[in-house]
Protein backbone atom coordinates (compact mmCIF):
# COMPACT_ATOMS: atom_id res chain seq x y z
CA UNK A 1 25.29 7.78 -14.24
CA UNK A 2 27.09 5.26 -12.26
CA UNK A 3 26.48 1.63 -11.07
CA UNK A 4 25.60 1.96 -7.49
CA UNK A 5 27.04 -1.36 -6.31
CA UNK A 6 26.87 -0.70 -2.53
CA UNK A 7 23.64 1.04 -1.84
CA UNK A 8 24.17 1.89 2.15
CA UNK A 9 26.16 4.76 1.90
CA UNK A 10 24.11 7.01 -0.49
CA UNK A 11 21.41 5.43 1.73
CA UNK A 12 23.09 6.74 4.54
CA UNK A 13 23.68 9.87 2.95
CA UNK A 14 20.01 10.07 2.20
CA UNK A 15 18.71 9.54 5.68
CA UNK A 16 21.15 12.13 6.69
CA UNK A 17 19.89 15.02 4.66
CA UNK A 18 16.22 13.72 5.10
CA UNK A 19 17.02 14.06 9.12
CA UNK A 20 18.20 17.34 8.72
CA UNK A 21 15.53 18.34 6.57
CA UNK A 22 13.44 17.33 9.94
CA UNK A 23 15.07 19.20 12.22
CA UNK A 24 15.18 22.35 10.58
CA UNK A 25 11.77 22.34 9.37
CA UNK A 26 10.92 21.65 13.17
CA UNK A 27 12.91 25.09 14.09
CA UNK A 28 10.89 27.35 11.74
CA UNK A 29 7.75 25.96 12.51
CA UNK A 30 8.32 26.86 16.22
CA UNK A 31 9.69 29.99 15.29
CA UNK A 32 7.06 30.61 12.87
CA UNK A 33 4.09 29.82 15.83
CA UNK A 34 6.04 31.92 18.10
CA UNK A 35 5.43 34.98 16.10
CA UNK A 36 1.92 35.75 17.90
CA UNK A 37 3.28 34.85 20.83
CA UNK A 38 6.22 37.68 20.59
CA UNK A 39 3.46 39.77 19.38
CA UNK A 40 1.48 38.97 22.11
CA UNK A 41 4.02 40.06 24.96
CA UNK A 42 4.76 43.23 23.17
CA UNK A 43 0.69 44.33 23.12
CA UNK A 44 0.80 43.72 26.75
CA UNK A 45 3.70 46.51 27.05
CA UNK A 46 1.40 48.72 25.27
CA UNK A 47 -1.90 48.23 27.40
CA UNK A 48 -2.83 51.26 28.30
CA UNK A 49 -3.43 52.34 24.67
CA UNK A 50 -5.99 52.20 22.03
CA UNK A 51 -5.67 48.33 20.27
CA UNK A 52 -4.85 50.36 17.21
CA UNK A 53 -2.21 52.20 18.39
CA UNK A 54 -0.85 49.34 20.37
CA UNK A 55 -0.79 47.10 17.65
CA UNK A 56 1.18 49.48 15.59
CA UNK A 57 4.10 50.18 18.20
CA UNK A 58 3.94 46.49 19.01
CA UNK A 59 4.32 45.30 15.23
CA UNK A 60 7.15 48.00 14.66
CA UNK A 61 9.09 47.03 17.48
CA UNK A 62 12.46 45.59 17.31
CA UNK A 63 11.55 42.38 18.81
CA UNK A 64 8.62 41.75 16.61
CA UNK A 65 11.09 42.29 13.86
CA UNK A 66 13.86 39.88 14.83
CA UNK A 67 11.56 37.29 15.48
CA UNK A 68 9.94 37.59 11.69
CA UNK A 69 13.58 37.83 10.59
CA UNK A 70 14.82 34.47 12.45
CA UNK A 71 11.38 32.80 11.48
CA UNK A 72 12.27 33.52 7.80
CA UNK A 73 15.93 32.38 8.27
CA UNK A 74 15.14 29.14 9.73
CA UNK A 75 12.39 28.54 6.77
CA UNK A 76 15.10 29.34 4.23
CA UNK A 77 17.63 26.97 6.11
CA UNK A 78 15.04 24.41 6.08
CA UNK A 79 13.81 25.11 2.18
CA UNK A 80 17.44 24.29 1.17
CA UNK A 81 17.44 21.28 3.30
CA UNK A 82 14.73 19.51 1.83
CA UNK A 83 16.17 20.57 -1.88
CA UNK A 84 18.96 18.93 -0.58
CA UNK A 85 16.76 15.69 0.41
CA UNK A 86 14.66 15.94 -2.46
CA UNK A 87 17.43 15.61 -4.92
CA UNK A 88 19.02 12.98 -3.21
CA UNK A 89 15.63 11.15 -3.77
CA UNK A 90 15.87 12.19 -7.26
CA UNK A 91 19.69 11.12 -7.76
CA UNK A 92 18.59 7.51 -6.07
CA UNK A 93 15.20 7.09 -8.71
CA UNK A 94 17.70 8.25 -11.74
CA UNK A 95 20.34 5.52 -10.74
CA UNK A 96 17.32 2.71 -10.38
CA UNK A 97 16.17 3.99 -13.43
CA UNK A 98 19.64 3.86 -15.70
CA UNK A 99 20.30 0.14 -13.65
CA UNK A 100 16.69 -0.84 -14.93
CA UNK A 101 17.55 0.56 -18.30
CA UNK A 102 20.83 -1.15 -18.56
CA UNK A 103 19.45 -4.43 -17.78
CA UNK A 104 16.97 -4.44 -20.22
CA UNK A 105 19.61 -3.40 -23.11
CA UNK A 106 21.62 -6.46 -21.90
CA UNK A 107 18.59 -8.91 -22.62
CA UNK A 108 18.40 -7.94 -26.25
């Protein structure tokens, strides 16, 4: 591990991914609440049948589909985000660590 001497830019770096981790764990949680919502609207195109029925065309259309498929996308995309983050906050607590360690060996 390397001597950070200039912290800001892995700080920088760090706020970065932890931003980005944000935003895309914003987008699947609206996709993710939208899913009734799509659900919803297609129920309504089915009325004027029995709830049973209409809840099985409604849940096997195509747009109930693509919205589970984007809602898992954007929770994947914003998994790998906060791995991203997460590690970053692991890389930062390793350095401190290994600076900590280093200082103490130079004391004895």
């Amino acid at each position: 591990m390397t001597k950070i001497s200039d912290p800001r830019p892995l700080t920088d770096r760090l706020i970065e991914a932890g931003e980005s981790w944000a935003d895309l764990n914003a987008a699947a949680t609206a996709l993710e609440n939208s899913i009734e919502t799509v659900l919803a609207q297609i129920l309504v195109d089915h009325f004027d049948q029995p709830e049973w029925k209409a809840r099985a065309l409604a849940k096997s259309d195509k747009r109930y589909w693509n919205i589970l498929a984007d809602a898992v996308e954007a929770r994947q995309r914003a998994n790998k985000a906060r791995v991203r983050y997460d590690s970053g906050k692991a890389y930062v607590e390793l350095a401190r660590s290994a600076e900590a360690t280093r200082r103490q060996e130079m004391k004895l």
